[in-house]
Protein backbone atom coordinates (compact mmCIF):
# COMPACT_ATOMS: atom_id res chain seq x y z
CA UNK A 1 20.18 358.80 -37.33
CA UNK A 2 17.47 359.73 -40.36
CA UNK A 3 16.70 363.26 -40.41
CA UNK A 4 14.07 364.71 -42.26
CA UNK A 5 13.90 368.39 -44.77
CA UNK A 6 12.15 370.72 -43.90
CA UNK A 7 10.20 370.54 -46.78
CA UNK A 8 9.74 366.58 -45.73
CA UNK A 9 8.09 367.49 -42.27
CA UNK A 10 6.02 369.81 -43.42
CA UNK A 11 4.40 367.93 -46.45
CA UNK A 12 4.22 364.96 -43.44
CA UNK A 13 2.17 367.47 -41.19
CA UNK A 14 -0.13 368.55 -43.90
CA UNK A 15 -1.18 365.24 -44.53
CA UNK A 16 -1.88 364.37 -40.89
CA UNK A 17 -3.64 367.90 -39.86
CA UNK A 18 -5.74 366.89 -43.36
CA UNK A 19 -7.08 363.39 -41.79
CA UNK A 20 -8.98 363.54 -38.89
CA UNK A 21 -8.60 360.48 -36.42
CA UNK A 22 -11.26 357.57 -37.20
CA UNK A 23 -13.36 357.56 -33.53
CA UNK A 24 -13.27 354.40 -31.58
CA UNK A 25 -16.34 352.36 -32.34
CA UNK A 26 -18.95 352.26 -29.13
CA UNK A 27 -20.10 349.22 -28.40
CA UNK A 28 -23.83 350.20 -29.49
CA UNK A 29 -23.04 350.37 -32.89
CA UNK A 30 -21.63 346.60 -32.82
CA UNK A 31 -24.04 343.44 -33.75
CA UNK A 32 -23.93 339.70 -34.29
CA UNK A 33 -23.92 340.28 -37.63
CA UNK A 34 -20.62 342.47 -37.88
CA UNK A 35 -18.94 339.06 -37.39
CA UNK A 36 -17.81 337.65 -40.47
CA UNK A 37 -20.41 335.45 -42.13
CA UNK A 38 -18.59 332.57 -44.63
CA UNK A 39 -15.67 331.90 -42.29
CA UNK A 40 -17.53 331.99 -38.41
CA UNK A 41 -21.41 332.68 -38.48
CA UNK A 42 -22.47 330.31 -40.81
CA UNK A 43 -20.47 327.55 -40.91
CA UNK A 44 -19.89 327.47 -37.17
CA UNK A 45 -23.32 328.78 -35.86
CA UNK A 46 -26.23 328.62 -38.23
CA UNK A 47 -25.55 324.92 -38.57
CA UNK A 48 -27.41 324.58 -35.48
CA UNK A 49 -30.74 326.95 -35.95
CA UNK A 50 -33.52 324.75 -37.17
CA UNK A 51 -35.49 326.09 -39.92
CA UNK A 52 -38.31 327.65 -37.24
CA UNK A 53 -35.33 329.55 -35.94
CA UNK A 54 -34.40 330.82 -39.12
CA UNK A 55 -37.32 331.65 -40.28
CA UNK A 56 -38.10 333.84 -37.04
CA UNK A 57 -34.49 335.38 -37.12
CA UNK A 58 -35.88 336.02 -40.80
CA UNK A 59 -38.50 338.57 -39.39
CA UNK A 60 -36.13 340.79 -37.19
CA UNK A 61 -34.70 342.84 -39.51
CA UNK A 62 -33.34 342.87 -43.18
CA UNK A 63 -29.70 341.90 -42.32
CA UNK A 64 -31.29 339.24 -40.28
CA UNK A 65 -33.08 338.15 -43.25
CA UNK A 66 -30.22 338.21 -45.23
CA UNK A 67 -28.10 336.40 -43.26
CA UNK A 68 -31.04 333.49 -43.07
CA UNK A 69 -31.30 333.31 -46.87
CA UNK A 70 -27.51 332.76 -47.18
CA UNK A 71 -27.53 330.18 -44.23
CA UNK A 72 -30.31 328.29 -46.22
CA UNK A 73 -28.73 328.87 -49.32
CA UNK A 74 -25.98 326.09 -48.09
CA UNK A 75 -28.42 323.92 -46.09
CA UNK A 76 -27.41 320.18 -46.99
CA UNK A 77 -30.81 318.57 -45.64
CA UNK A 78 -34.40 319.61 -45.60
CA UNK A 79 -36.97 317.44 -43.11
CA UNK A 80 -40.34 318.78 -43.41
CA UNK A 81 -42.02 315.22 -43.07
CA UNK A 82 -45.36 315.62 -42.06
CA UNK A 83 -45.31 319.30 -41.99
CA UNK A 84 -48.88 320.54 -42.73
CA UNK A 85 -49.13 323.92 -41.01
CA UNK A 86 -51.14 326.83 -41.86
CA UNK A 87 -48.09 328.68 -44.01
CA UNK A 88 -46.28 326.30 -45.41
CA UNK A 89 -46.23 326.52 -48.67
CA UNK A 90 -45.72 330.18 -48.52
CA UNK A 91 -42.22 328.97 -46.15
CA UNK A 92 -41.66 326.50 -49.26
CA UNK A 93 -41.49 328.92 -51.49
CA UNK A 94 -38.82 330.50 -49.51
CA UNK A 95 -37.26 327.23 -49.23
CA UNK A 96 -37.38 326.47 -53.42
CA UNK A 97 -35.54 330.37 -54.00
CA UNK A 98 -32.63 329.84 -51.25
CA UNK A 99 -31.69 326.79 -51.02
CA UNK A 100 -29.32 325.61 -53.78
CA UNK A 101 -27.40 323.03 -52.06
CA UNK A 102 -29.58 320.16 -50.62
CA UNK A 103 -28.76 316.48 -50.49
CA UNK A 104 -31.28 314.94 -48.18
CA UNK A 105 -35.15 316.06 -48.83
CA UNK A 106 -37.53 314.62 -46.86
CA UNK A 107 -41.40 315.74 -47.90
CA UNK A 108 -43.18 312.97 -46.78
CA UNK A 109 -47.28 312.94 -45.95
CA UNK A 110 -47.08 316.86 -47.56
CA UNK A 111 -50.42 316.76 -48.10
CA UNK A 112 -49.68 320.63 -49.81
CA UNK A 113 -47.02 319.50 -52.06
CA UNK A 114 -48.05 319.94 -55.64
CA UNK A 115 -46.18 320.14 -58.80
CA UNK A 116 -45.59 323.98 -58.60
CA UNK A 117 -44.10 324.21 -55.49
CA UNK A 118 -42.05 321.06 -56.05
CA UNK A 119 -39.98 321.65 -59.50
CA UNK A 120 -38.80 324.56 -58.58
CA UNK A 121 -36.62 323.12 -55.65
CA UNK A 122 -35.65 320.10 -57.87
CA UNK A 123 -34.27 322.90 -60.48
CA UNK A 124 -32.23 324.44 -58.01
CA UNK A 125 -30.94 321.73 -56.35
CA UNK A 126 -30.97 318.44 -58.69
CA UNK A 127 -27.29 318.22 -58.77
CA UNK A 128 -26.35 317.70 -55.52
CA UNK A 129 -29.50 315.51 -54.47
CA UNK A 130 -28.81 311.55 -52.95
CA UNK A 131 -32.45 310.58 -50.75
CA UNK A 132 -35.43 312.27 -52.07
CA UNK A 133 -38.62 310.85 -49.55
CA UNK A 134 -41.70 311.79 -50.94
CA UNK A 135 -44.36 309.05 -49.59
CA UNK A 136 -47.58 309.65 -49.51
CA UNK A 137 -47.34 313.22 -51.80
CA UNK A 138 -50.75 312.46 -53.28
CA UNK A 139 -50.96 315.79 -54.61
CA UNK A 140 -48.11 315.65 -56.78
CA UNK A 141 -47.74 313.67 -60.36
CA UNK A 142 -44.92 312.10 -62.05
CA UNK A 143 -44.27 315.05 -63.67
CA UNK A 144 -42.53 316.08 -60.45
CA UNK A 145 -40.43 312.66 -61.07
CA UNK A 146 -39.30 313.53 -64.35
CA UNK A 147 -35.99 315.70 -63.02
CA UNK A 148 -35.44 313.53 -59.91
CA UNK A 149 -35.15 309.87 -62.60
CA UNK A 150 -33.45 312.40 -65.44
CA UNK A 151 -30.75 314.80 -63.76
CA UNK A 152 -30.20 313.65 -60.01
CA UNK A 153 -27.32 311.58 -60.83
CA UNK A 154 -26.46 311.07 -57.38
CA UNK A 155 -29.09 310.12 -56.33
CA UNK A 156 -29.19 306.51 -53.85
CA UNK A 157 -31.98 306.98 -51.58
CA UNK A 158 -35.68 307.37 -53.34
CA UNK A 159 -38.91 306.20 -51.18
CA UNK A 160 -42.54 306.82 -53.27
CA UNK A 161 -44.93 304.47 -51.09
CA UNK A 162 -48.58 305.04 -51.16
CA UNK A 163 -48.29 307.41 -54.75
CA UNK A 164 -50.90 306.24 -56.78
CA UNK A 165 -49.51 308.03 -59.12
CA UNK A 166 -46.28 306.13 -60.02
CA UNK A 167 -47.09 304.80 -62.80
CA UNK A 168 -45.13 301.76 -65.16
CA UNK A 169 -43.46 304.39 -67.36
CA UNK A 170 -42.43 306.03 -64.43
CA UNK A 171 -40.09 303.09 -63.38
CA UNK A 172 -39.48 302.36 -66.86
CA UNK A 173 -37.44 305.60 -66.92
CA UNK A 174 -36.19 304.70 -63.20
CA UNK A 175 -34.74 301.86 -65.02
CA UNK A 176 -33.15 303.81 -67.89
CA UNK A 177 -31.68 306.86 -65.72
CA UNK A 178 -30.81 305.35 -62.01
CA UNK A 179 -29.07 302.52 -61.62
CA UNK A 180 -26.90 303.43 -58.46
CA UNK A 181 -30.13 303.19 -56.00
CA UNK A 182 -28.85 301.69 -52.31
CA UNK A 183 -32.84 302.36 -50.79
CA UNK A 184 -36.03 302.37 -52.77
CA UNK A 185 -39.74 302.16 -51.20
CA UNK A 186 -42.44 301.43 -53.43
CA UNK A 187 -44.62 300.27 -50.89
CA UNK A 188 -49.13 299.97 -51.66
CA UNK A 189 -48.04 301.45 -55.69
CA UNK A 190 -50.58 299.17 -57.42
CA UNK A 191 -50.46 300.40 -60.96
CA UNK A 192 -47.14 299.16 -61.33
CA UNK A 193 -46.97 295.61 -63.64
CA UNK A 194 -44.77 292.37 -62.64
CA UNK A 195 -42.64 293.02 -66.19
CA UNK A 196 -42.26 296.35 -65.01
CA UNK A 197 -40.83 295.34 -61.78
CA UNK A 198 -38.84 292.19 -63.19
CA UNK A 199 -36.69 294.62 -65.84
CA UNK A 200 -36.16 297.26 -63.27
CA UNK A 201 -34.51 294.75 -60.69
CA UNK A 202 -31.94 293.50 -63.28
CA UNK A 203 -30.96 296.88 -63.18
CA UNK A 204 -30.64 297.46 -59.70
CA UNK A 205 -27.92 295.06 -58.51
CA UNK A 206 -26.96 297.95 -55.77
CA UNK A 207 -29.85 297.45 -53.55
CA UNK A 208 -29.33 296.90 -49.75
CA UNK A 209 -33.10 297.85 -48.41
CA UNK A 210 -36.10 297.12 -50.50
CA UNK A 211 -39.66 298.07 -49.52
CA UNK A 212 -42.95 296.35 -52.11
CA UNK A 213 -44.83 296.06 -49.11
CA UNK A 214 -48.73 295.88 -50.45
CA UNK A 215 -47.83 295.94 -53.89
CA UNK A 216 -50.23 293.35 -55.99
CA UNK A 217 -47.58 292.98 -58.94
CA UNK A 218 -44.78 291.16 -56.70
CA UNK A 219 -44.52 287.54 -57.67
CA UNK A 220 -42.44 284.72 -56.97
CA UNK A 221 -40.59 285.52 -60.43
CA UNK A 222 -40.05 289.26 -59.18
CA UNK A 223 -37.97 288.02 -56.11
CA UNK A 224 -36.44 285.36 -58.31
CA UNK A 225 -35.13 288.15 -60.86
CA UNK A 226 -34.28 290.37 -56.81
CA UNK A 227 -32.19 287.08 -55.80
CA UNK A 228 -30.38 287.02 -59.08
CA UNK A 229 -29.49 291.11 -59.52
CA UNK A 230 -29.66 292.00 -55.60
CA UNK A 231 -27.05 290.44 -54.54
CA UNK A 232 -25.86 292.90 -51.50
CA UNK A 233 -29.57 293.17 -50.53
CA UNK A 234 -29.96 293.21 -46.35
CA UNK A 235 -33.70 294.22 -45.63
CA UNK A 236 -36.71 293.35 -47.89
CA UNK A 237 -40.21 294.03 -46.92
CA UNK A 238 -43.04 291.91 -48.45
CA UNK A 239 -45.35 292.44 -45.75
CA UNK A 240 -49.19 291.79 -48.01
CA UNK A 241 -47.68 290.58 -51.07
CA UNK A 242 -50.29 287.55 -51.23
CA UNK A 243 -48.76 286.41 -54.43
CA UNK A 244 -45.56 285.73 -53.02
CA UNK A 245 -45.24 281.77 -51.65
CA UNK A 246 -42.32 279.61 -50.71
CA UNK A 247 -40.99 278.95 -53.90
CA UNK A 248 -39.82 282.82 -54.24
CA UNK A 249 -39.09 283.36 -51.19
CA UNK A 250 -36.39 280.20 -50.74
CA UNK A 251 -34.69 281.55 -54.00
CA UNK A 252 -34.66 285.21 -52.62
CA UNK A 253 -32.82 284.05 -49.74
CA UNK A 254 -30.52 281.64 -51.26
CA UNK A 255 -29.45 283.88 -53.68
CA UNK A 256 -29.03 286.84 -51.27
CA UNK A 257 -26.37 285.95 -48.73
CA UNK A 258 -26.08 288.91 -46.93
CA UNK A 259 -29.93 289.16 -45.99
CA UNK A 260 -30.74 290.13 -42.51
CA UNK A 261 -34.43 290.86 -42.21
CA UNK A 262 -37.49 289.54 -43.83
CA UNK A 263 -40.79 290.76 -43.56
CA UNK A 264 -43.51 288.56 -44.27
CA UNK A 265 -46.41 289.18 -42.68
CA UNK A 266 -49.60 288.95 -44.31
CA UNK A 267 -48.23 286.45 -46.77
CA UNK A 268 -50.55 283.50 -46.85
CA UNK A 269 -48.60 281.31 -49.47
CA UNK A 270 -45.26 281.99 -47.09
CA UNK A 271 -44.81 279.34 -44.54
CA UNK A 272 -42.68 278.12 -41.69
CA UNK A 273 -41.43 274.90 -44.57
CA UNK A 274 -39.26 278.25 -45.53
CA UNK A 275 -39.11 280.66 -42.70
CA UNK A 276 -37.60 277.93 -40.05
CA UNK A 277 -34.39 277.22 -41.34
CA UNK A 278 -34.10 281.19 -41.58
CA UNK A 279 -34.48 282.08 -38.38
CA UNK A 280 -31.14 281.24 -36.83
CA UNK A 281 -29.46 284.33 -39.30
CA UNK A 282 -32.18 286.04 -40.22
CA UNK A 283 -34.59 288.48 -38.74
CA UNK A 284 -38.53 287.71 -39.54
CA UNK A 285 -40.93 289.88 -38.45
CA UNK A 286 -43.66 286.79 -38.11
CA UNK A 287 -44.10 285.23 -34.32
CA UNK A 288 -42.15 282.10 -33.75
CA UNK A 289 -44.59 279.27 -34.31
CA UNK A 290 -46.15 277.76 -30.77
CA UNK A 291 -45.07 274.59 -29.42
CA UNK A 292 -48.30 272.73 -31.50
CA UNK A 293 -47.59 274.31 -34.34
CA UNK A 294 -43.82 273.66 -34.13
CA UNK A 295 -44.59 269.56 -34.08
CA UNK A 296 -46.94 270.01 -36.69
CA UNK A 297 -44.00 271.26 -39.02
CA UNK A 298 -41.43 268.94 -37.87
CA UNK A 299 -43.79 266.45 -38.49
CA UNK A 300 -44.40 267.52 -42.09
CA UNK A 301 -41.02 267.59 -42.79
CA UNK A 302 -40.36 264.09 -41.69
CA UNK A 303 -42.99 263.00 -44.35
């Protein structure tokens, strides 16, 4: 048995009559927050407060706010489509300062959006980025473009339909800088020219889902130069592309194999001589021709 000096016990009892004893935390003085943050609170519970519950939780207090910046701060997506309330930008800014990690940013129809609010959450966040959606941001210019084509090298999803301001050396650079694009939406951008648009496809021999709907510069040699480069395309919409006629669009889908929608409306030149034989593997967003009209075509194709 261990015996201790005398000397021993009372150094021992010194120490001990020196500390007093730490009093048992009352429940009061216990929050949410005193759980730990990086391994339980945020990854396992501030993955599902939307941003208007963060932004109220914000308000409460400054731990409150703290622990909202640092949720944000590793936010992956960012859906403020159509988003046009009274303090938004003000929010945005918010957004642009904490949120370093996004992937997915969806802005679309921000009427608000303007180049100042805009680059500063491309700085932050351009690494990481793979869908930017910014149609119908008609308050923004292609400056706001410049670090989304230059330094989002991951990026696979980019939609700009309806901005006037896209301009041909716009998707000159496009061609230059991303050539991984899955998705791309260029949908009513009329200054953009047919060479424009038949050097950028060559480029582009990723595409699955391709949106020119109501764009004046797609030709039957655009979709020829889609069929040859776009070979895993699956969706295409050409719905007012007047130029377009069945020449183009019988190359397009013989040259695309795994096509499975087609969207044609609106196309005057197109016709059921090219759409018919389509229909069994294809989707097409035109009605089925009536029973008169049918005969008419088989009739037509007999002579």
């Amino acid at each position: 048995m261990c015996t201790l000096q005398i000397e021993e016990e009372a150094h021992l009892l010194h120490i001990c009559g020196s500390r007093s004893p730490s009093p048992r935390p009352r429940s009061g003085d216990l929050s949410l927050f005193d759980i730990c943050w990086d391994d339980v609170l945020i990854p396992k519970v501030a993955k599902y407060l939307s941003l208007k519950d963060l932004f109220n939780l914000r308000c409460c207090s400054r731990v409150a706010q703290r622990f909202a910046e640092a949720s944000l701060e590793i936010r992956a997506e960012l859906h403020l489509s159509g988003n046009n309330s009274k303090n938004i930008e003000i929010a945005f800014k918010v957004l642009a300062r904490c949120c370093h990690r996004l992937e997915v940013l969806h802005l679309a129809c921000c009427k608000w959006l303007k180049d100042d609010l805009l680059l500063p959450l491309l700085k932050q966040n351009k690494q990481r980025l793979r869908a930017v959606n910014l149609n119908e941001c008609v308050n923004i210019t292609a400056l706001s473009l410049q670090p989304i084509i230059v330094e989002c090298k991951e990026l696979r999803v980019l939609k700009l339909a309806k901005c006037q301001w896209l301009t041909t050396g716009a998707v000159d650079a496009l061609t230059l800088h991303q050539s991984n694009l899955v998705e791309f939406d260029i949908s009513h951008c009329g200054a953009i020219g047919e060479r424009c648009l038949i050097i950028f496809f060559r480029k582009l021999n990723k595409l699955t889902i391709l949106s020119l709907a109501n764009t004046p510069s797609v030709t039957d040699q655009v979709l020829i130069q889609i069929g040859n480069y776009c070979k895993d395309l699956e969706h295409i919409n050409l719905i007012g592309c007047a130029a377009i006629s069945d020449y183009g669009v019988r190359l397009l889908t013989t040259n695309c194999k795994q096509l499975r929608s087609l969207m044609v409306q609106r196309c005057p030149k197109v016709t059921e001589r090219v759409l018919f034989p389509l229909r069994t593997h294809i989707h097409i967003d035109r009605t089925y021709p009536s029973a008169w009209q049918f005969r008419r075509f088989v009739q037509a194709r007999e002579v």
